[in-house]
Structures are given as structure tokens and as C-alpha cells.
N, C-alpha and C. Protein backbone atom coordinates (compact mmCIF):
# COMPACT_ATOMS: atom_id res chain seq x y z
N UNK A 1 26.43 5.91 62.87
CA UNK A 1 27.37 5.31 63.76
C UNK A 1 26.64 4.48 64.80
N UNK A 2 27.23 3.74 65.54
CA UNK A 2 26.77 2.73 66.16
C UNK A 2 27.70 2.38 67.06
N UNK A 3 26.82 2.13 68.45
CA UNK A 3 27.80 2.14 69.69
C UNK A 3 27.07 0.62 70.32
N UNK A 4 27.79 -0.49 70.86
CA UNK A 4 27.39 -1.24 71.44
C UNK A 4 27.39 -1.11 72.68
N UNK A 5 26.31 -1.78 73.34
CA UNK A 5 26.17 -1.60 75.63
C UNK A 5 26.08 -2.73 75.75
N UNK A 6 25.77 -3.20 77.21
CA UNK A 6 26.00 -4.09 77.85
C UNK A 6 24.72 -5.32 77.40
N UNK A 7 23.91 -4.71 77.21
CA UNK A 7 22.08 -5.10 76.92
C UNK A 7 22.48 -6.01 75.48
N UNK A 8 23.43 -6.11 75.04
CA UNK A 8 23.20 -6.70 73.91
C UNK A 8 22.80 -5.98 72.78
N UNK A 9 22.24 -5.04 72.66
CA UNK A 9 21.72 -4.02 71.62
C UNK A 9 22.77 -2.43 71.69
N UNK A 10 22.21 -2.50 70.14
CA UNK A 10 23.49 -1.22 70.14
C UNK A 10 22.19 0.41 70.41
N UNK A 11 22.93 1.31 70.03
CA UNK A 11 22.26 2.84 70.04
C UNK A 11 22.62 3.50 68.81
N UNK A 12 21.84 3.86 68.33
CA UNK A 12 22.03 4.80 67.13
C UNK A 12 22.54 6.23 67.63
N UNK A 13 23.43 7.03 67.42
CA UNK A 13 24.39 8.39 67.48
C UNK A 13 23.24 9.12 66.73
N UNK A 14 23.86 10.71 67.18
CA UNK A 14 22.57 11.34 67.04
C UNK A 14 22.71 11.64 65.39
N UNK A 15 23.37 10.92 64.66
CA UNK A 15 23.53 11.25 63.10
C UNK A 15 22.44 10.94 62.37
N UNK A 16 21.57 9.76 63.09
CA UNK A 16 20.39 9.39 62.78
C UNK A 16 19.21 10.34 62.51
N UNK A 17 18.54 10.63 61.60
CA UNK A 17 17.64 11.30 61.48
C UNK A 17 16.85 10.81 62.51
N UNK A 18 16.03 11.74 62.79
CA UNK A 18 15.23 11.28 63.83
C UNK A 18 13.31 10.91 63.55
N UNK A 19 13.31 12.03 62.47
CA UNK A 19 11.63 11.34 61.68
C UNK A 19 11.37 9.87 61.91
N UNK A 20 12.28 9.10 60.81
CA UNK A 20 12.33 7.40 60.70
C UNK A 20 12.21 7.28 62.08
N UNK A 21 12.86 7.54 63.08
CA UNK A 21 12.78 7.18 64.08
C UNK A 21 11.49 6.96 65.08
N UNK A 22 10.88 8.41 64.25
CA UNK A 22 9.72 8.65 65.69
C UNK A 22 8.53 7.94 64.77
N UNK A 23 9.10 7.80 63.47
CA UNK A 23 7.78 7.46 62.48
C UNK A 23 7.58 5.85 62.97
N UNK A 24 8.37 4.88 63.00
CA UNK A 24 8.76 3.82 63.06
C UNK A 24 8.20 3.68 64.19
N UNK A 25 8.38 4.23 65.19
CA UNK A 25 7.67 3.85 66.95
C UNK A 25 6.69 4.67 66.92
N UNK A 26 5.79 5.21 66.40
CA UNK A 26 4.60 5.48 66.32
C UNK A 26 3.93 4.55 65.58
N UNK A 27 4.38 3.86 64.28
CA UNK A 27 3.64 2.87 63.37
C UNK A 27 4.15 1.57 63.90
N UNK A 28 4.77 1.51 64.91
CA UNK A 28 5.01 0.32 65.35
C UNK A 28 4.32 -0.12 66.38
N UNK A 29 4.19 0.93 67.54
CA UNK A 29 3.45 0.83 68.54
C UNK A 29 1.89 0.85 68.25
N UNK A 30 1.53 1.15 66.90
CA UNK A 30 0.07 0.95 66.51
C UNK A 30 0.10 -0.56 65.59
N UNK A 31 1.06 -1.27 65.53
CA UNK A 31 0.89 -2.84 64.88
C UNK A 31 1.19 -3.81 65.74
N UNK A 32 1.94 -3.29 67.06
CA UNK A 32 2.16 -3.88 67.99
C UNK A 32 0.57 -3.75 68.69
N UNK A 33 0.14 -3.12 68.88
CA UNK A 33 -1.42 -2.88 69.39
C UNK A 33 -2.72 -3.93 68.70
N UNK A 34 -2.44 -3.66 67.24
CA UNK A 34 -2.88 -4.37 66.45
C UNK A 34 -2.74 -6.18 66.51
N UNK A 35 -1.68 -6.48 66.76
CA UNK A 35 -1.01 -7.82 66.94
C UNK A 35 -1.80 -8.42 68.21
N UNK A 36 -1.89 -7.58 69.55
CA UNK A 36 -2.59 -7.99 70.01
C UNK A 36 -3.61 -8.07 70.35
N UNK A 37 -4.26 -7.16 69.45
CA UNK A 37 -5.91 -7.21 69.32
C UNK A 37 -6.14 -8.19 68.63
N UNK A 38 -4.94 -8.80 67.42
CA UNK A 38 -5.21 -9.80 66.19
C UNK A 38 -4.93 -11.26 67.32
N UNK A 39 -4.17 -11.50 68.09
CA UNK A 39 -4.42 -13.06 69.07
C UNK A 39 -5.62 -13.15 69.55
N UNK A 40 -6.49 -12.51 69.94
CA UNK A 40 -7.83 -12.64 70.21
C UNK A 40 -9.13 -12.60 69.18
N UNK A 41 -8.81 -11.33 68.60
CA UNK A 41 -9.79 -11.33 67.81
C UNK A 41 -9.54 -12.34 66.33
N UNK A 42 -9.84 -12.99 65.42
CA UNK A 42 -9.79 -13.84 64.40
C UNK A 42 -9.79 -12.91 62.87
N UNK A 43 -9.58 -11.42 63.42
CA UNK A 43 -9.40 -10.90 61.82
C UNK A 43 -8.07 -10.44 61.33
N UNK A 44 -7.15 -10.72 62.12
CA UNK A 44 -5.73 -10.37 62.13
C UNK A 44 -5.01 -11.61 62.46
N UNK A 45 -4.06 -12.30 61.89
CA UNK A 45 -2.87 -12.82 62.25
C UNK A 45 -1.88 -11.92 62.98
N UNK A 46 -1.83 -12.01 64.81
CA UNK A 46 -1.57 -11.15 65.57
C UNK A 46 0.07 -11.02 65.48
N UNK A 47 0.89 -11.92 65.77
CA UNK A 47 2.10 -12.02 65.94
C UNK A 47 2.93 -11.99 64.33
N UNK A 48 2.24 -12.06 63.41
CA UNK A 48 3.09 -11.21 62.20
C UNK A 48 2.69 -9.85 62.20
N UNK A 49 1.72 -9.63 62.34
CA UNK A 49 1.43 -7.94 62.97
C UNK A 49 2.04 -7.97 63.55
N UNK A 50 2.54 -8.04 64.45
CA UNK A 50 3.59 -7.38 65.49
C UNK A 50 4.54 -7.67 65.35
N UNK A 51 5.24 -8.50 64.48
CA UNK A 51 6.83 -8.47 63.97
C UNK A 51 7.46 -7.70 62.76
N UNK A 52 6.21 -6.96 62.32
CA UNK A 52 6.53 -6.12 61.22
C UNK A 52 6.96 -4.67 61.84
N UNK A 53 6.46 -4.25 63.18
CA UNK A 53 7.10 -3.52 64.35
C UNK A 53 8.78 -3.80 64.24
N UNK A 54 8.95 -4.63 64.69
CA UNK A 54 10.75 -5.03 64.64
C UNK A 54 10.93 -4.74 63.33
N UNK A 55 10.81 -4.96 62.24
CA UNK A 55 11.44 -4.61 61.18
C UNK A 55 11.28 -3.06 61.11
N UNK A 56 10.34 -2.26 61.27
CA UNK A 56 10.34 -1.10 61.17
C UNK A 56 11.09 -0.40 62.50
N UNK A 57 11.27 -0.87 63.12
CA UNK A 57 12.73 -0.15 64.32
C UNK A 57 13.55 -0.81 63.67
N UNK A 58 13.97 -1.94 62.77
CA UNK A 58 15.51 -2.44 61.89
C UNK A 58 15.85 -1.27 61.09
N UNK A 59 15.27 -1.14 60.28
CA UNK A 59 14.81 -0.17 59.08
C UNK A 59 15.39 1.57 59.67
N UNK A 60 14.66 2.20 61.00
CA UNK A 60 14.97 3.31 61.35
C UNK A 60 16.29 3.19 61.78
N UNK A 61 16.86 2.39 62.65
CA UNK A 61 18.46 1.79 62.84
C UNK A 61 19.48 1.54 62.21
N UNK A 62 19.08 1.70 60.60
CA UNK A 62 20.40 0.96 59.96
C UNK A 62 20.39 -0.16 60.09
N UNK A 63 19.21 -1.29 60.45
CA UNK A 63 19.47 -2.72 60.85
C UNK A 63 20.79 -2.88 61.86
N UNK A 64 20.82 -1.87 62.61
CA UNK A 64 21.97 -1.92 63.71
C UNK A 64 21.15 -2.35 64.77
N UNK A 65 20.07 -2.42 65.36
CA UNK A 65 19.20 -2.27 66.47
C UNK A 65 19.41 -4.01 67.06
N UNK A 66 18.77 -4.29 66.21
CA UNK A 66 18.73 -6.13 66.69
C UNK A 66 19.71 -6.56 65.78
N UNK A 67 20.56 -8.29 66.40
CA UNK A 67 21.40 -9.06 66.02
C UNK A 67 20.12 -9.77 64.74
N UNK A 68 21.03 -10.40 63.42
CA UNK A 68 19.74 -10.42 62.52
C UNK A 68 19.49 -12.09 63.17
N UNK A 69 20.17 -12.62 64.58
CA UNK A 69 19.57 -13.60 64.85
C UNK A 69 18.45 -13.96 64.88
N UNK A 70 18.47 -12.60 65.67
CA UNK A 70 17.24 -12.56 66.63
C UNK A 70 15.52 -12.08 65.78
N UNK A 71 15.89 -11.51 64.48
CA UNK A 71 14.85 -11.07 63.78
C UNK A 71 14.13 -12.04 63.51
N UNK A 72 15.45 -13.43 62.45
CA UNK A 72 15.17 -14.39 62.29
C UNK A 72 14.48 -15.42 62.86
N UNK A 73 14.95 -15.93 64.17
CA UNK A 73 14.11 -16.20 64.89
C UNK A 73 12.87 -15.69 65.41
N UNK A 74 12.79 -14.50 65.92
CA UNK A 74 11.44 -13.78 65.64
C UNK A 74 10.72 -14.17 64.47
N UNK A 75 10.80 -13.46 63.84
CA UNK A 75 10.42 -14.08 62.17
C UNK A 75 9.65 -15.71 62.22
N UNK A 76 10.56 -16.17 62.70
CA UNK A 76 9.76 -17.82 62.40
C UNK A 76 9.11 -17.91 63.54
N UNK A 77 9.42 -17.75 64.73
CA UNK A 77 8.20 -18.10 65.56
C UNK A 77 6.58 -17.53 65.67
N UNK A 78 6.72 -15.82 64.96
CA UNK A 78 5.32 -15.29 64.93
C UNK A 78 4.88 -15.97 63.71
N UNK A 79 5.58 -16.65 62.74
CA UNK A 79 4.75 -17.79 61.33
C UNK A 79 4.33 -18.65 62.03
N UNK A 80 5.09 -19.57 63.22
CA UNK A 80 4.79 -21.04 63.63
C UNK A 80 3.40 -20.31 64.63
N UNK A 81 3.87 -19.43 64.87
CA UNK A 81 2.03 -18.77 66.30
C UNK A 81 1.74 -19.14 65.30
N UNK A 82 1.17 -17.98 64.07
CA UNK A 82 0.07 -18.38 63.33
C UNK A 82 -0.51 -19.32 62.57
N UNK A 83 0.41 -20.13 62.30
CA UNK A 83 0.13 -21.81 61.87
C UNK A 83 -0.72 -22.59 63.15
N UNK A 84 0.02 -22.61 64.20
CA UNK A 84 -0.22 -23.24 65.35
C UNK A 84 -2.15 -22.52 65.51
N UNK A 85 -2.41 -21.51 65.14
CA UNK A 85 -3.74 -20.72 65.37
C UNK A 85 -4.34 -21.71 64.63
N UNK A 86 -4.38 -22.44 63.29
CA UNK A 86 -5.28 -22.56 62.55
C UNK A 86 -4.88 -24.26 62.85
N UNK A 87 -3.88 -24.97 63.64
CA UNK A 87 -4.07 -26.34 63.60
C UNK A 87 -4.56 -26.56 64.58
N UNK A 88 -3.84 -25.90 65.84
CA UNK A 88 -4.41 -26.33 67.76
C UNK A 88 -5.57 -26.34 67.32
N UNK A 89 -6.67 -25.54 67.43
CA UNK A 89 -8.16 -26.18 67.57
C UNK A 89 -8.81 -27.69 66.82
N UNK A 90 -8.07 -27.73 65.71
CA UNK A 90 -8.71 -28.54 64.94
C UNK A 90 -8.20 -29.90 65.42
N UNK A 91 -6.77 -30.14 65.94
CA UNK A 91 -6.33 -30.82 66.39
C UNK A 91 -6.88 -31.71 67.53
N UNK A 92 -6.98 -30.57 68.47
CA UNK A 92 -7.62 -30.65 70.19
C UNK A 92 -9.51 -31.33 69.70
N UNK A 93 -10.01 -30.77 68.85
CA UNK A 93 -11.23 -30.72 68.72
C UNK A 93 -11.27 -32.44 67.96
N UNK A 94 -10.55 -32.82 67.27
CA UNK A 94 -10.31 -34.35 66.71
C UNK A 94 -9.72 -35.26 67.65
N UNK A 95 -8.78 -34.78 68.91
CA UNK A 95 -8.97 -35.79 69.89
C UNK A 95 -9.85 -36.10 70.90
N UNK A 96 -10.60 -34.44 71.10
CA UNK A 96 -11.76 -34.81 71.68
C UNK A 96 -13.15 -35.57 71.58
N UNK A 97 -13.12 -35.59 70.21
CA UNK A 97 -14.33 -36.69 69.16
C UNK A 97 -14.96 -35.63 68.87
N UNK A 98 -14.75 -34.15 68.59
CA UNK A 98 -15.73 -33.40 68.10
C UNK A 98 -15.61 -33.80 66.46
N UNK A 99 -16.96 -33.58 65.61
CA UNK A 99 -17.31 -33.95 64.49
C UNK A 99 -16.90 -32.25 63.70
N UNK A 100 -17.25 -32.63 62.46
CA UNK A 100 -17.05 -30.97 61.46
C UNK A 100 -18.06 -29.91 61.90
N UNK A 101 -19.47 -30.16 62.67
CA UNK A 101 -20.29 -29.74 62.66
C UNK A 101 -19.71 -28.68 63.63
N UNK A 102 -19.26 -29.74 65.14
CA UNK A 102 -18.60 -28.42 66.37
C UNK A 102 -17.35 -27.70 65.72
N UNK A 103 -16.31 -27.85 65.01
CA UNK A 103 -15.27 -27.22 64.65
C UNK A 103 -16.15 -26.06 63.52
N UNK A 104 -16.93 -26.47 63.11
CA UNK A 104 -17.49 -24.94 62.04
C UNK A 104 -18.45 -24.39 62.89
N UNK A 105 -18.87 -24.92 64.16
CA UNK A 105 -19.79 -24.05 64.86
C UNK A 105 -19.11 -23.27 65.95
N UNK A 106 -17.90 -23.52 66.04
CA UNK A 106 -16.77 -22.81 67.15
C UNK A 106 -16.26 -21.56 66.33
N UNK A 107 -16.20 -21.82 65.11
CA UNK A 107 -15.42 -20.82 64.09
C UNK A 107 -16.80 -19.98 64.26
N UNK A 108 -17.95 -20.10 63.97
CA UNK A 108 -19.03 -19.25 63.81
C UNK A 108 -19.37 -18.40 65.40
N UNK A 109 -19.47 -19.43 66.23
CA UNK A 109 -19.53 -18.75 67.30
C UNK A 109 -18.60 -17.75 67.48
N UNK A 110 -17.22 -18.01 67.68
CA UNK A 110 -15.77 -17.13 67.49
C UNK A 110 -16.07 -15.69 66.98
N UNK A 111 -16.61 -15.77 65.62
CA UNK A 111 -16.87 -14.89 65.20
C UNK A 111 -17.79 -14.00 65.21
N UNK A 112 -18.85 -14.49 66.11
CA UNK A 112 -20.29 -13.73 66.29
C UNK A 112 -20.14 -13.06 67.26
N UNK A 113 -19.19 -13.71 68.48
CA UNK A 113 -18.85 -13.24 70.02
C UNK A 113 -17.94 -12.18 69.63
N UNK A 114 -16.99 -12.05 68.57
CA UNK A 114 -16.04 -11.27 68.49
C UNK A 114 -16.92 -9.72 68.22
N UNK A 115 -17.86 -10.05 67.40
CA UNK A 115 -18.62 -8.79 66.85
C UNK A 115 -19.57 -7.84 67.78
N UNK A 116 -19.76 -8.72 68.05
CA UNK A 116 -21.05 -8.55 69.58
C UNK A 116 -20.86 -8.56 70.54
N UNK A 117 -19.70 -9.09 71.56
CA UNK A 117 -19.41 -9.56 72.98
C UNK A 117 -17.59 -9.19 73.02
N UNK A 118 -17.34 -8.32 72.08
CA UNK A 118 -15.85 -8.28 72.41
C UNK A 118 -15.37 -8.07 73.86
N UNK A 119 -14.00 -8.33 74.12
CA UNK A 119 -13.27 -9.63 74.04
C UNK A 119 -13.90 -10.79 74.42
N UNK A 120 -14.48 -10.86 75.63
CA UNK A 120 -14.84 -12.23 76.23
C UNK A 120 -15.80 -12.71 75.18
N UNK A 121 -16.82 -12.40 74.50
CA UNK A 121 -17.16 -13.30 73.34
C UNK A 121 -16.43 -13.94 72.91
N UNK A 122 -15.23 -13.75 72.37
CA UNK A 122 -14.26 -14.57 71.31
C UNK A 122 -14.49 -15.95 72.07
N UNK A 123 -14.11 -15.63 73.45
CA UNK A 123 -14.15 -17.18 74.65
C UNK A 123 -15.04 -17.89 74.52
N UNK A 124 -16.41 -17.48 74.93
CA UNK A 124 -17.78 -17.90 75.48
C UNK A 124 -18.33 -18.36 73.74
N UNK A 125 -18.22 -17.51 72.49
CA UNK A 125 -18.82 -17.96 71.49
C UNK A 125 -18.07 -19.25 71.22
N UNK A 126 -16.78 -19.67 71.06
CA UNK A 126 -16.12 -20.46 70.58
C UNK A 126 -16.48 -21.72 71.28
N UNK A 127 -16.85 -21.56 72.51
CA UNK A 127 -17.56 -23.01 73.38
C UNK A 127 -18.79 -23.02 73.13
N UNK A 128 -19.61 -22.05 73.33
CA UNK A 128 -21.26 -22.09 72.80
C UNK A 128 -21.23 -22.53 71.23
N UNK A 129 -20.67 -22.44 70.51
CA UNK A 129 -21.05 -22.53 68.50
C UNK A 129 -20.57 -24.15 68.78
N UNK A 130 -19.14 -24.21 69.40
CA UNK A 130 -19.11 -25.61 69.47
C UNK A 130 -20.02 -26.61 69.88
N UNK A 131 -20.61 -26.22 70.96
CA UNK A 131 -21.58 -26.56 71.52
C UNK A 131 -22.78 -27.26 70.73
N UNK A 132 -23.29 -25.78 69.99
CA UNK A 132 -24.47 -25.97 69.87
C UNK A 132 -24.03 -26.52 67.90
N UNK A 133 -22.95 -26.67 67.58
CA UNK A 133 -23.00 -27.36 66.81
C UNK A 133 -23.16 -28.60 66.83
N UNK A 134 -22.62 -28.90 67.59
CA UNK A 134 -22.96 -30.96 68.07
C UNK A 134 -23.93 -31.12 68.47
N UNK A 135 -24.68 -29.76 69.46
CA UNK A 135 -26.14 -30.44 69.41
C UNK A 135 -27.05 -30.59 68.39
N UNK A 136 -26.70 -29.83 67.40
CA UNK A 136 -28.07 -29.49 66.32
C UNK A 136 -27.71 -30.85 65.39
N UNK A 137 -26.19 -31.07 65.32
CA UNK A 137 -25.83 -31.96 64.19
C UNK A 137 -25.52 -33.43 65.03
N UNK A 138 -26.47 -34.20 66.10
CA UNK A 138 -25.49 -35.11 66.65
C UNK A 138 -25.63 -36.30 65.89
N UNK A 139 -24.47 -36.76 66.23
CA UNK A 139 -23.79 -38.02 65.92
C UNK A 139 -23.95 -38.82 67.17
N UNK A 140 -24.51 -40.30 66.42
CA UNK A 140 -24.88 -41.72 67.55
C UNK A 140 -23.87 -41.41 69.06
N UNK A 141 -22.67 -41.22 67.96
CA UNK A 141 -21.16 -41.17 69.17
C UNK A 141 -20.86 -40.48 69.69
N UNK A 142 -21.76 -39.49 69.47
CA UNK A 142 -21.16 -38.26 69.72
C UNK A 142 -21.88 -37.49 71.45
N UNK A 143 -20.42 -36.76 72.00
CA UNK A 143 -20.36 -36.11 73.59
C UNK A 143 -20.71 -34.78 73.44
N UNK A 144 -21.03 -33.95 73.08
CA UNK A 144 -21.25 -32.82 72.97
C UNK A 144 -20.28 -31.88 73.67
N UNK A 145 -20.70 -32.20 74.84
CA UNK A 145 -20.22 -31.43 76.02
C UNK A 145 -18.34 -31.39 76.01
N UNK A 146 -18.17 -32.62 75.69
CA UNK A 146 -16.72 -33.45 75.62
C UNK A 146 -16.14 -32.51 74.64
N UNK A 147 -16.84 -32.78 73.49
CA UNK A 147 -16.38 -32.07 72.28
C UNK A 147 -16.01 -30.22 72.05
N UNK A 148 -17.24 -29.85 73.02
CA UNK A 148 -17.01 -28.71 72.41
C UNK A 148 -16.04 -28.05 73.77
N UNK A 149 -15.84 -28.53 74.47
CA UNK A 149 -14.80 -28.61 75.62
C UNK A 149 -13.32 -28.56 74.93
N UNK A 150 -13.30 -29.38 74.29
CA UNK A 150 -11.83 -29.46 73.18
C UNK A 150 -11.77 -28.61 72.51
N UNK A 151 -12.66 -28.21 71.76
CA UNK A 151 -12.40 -27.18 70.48
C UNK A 151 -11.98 -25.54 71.32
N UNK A 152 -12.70 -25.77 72.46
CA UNK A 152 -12.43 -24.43 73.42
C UNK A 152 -11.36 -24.35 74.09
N UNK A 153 -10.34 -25.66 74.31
CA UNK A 153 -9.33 -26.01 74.53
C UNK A 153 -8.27 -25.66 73.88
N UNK A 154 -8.22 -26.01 73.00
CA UNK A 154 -7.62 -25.96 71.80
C UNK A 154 -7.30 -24.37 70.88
N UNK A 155 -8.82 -23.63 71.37
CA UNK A 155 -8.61 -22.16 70.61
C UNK A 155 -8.15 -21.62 71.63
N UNK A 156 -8.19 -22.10 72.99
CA UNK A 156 -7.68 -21.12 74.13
C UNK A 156 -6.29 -21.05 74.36
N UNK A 157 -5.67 -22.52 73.79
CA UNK A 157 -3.86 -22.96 73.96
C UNK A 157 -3.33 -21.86 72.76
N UNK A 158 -4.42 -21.52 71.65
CA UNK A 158 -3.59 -20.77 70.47
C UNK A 158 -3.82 -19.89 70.77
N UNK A 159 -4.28 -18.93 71.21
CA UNK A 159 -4.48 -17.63 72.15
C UNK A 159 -3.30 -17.33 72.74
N UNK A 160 -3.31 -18.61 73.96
CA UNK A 160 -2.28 -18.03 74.74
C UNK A 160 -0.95 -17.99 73.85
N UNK A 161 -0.77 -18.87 72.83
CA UNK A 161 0.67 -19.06 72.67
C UNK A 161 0.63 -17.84 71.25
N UNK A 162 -0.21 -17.04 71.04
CA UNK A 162 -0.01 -16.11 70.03
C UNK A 162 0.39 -14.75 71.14
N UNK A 163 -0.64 -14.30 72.11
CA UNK A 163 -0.45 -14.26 72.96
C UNK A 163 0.98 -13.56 73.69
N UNK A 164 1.60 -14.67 73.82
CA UNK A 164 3.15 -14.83 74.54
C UNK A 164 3.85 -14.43 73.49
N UNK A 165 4.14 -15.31 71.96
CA UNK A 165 4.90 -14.45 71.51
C UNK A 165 4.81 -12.97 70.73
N UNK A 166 3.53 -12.77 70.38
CA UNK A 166 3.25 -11.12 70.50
C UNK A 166 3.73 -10.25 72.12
N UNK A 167 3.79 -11.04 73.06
CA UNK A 167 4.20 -9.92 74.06
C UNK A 167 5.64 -9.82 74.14
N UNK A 168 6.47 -10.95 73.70
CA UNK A 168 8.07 -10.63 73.32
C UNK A 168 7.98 -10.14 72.30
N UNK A 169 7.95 -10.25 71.39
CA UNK A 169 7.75 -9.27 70.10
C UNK A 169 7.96 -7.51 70.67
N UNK A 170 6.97 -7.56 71.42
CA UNK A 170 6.41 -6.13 72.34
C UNK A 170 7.78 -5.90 73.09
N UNK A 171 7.81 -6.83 73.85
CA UNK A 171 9.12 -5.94 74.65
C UNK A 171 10.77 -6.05 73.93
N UNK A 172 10.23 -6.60 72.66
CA UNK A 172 11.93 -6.35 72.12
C UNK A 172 11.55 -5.07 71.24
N UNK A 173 10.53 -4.84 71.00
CA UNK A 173 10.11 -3.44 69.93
C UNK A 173 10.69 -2.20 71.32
N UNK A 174 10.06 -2.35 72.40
CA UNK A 174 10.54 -1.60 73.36
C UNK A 174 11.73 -1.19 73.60
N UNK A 175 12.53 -2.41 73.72
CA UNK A 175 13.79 -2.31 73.88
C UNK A 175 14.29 -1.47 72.95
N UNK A 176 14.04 -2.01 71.64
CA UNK A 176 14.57 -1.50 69.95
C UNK A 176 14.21 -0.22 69.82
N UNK A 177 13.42 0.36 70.09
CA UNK A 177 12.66 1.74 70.84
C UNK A 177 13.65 2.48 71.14
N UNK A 178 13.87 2.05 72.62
CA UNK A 178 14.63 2.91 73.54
C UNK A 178 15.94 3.20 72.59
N UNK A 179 16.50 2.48 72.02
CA UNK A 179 17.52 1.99 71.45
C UNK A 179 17.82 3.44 70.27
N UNK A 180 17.05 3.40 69.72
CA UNK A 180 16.90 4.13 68.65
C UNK A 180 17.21 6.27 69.49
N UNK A 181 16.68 5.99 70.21
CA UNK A 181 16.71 6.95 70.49
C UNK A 181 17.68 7.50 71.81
């Protein structure tokens, strides 16, 4: 059964088993965790990690919990974060005049800082690899400094905006949470 409130979201009656329930916000609140360890770190696509949370509070609910607007939309914006992850840099890094050399030396750095310097590595490697990719590889035309300025630009705008929508993600799992129970 299912009761609607003021919040826009309904409540599940206590007919609901309650396992699914506690199972669902325990494995949710560990992909929601995950999601945002995955916007920073580069081994997770963070914000589909963390929308697979909402489906698993849908799932314990009867899909009563959230309007399936709102899934939907959810749904496409944690795809467009993670698209947006793999174009912003490359993008930012091609208007800045960085060459292939800084965009594969930002990815390398990224990844060396992540292993070694977590979190703030992810930052500092992604400008240093850029960096020192344009220096090792320069081009007549080429700014170094300019360049790898962009590519750090660019991975820092997809951060934030994975970021943001992993933290709505988060507080509608919350909500969907409370909800459930």
C-alpha cells in the first residue's frame, strides 16, 4: 500500500517487507559512496554508480518511492555526467592549443596521482602529466603552461559537474530512504 505526503514522495505501509528495504539502503548507501569516490577517482563512472542506488530504493518500494519522471531524468543526466567526463577535458585542452602529447600526459598523470597522492593527486597529477607532456613533446607552437592549464580546466569542470549530480542523486536516495521506511 502506498500513501502520498506533501514532499512529493509517497511511504511504503508497514506491509512492506522490510529486508529489501534495509538491504537496498545498505547497498545503496555503499554505491552512493562509491559514485563519489568514482567523480574523482578515474576507475568508476561515478554518477551511474550512484543512480543504480535509486533504482534499488525503486525496486524495495514497489517503484512507488519516486515519480518514474524523475528516475528518468535522473537516468539521463548521470549518462550525460559521464559523457561530459570523457569530452570536457579533451575539448577545453583543444581550445587551449594543447597537442595529444598533454591530453595523454594528463590522463597518465590523473592516474599516477590517483594511486599515490589520493585525492588531491587526481588534481595536481592531471596539471603536472599535462604539463610535462608538452614539455617533453614540444611543438614550434606550442604554450605549455597555456595548455596544460586547459586540460586541468577542463578535468576540473567534469569533476565538479559529476560531482553535483552524484550529490542529488545522494539526497534523493535519502529522501527515497526515509521514504521506505
Amino acid at each position: 500500500m502506498r500513501q502520498e505526503f506533501s514532499d512529493g514522495l509517497s511511504r511504503c505501509t508497514p506491509e512492506l517487507p522490510m529486508i529489501p528495504a534495509v538491504l537496498s539502503t545498505l547497498t545503496g548507501s555503499l554505491l552512493i559512496l562509491a559514485g563519489l569516490i568514482g567523480c574523482i577517482a578515474p576507475v568508476l563512472p561515478g554518477p551511474p554508480v550512484a543512480f543504480v542506488s535509486l533504482i534499488l530504493v525503486s525496486l524495495a518500494g514497489s517503484w512507488e518511492i519516486y515519480p518514474l519522471w524523475l528516475i528518468i531524468l535522473l537516468g539521463v543526466i548521470s549518462l550525460a555526467a559521464a559523457l561530459f567526463d570523457s569530452l570536457l577535458p579533451v575539448a577545453a585542452s583543444r581550445l587551449s592549443g594543447a597537442g595529444k602529447a598533454g591530453v595523454r600526459g594528463s590522463i597518465a598523470g590523473m592516474i599516477i596521482g590517483t594511486i599515490f597522492f589520493p585525492p588531491f593527486g587526481t588534481i595536481i597529477g592531471t596539471f603536472l602529466g599535462a604539463l610535462a607532456g608538452e614539455l617533453i613533446w614540444k611543438r614550434p607552437e606550442s604554450r605549455p603552461f597555456k595548455a596544460a592549464f586547459g586540460v586541468f580546466t577542463g578535468t576540473m569542470a567534469a569533476i565538479l559537474i559529476k560531482l553535483a549530480v552524484s550529490g542529488v542523486i545522494g539526497f534523493y536516495f535519502i529522501k527515497g530512504t526515509l521514504a521506505l521506511f
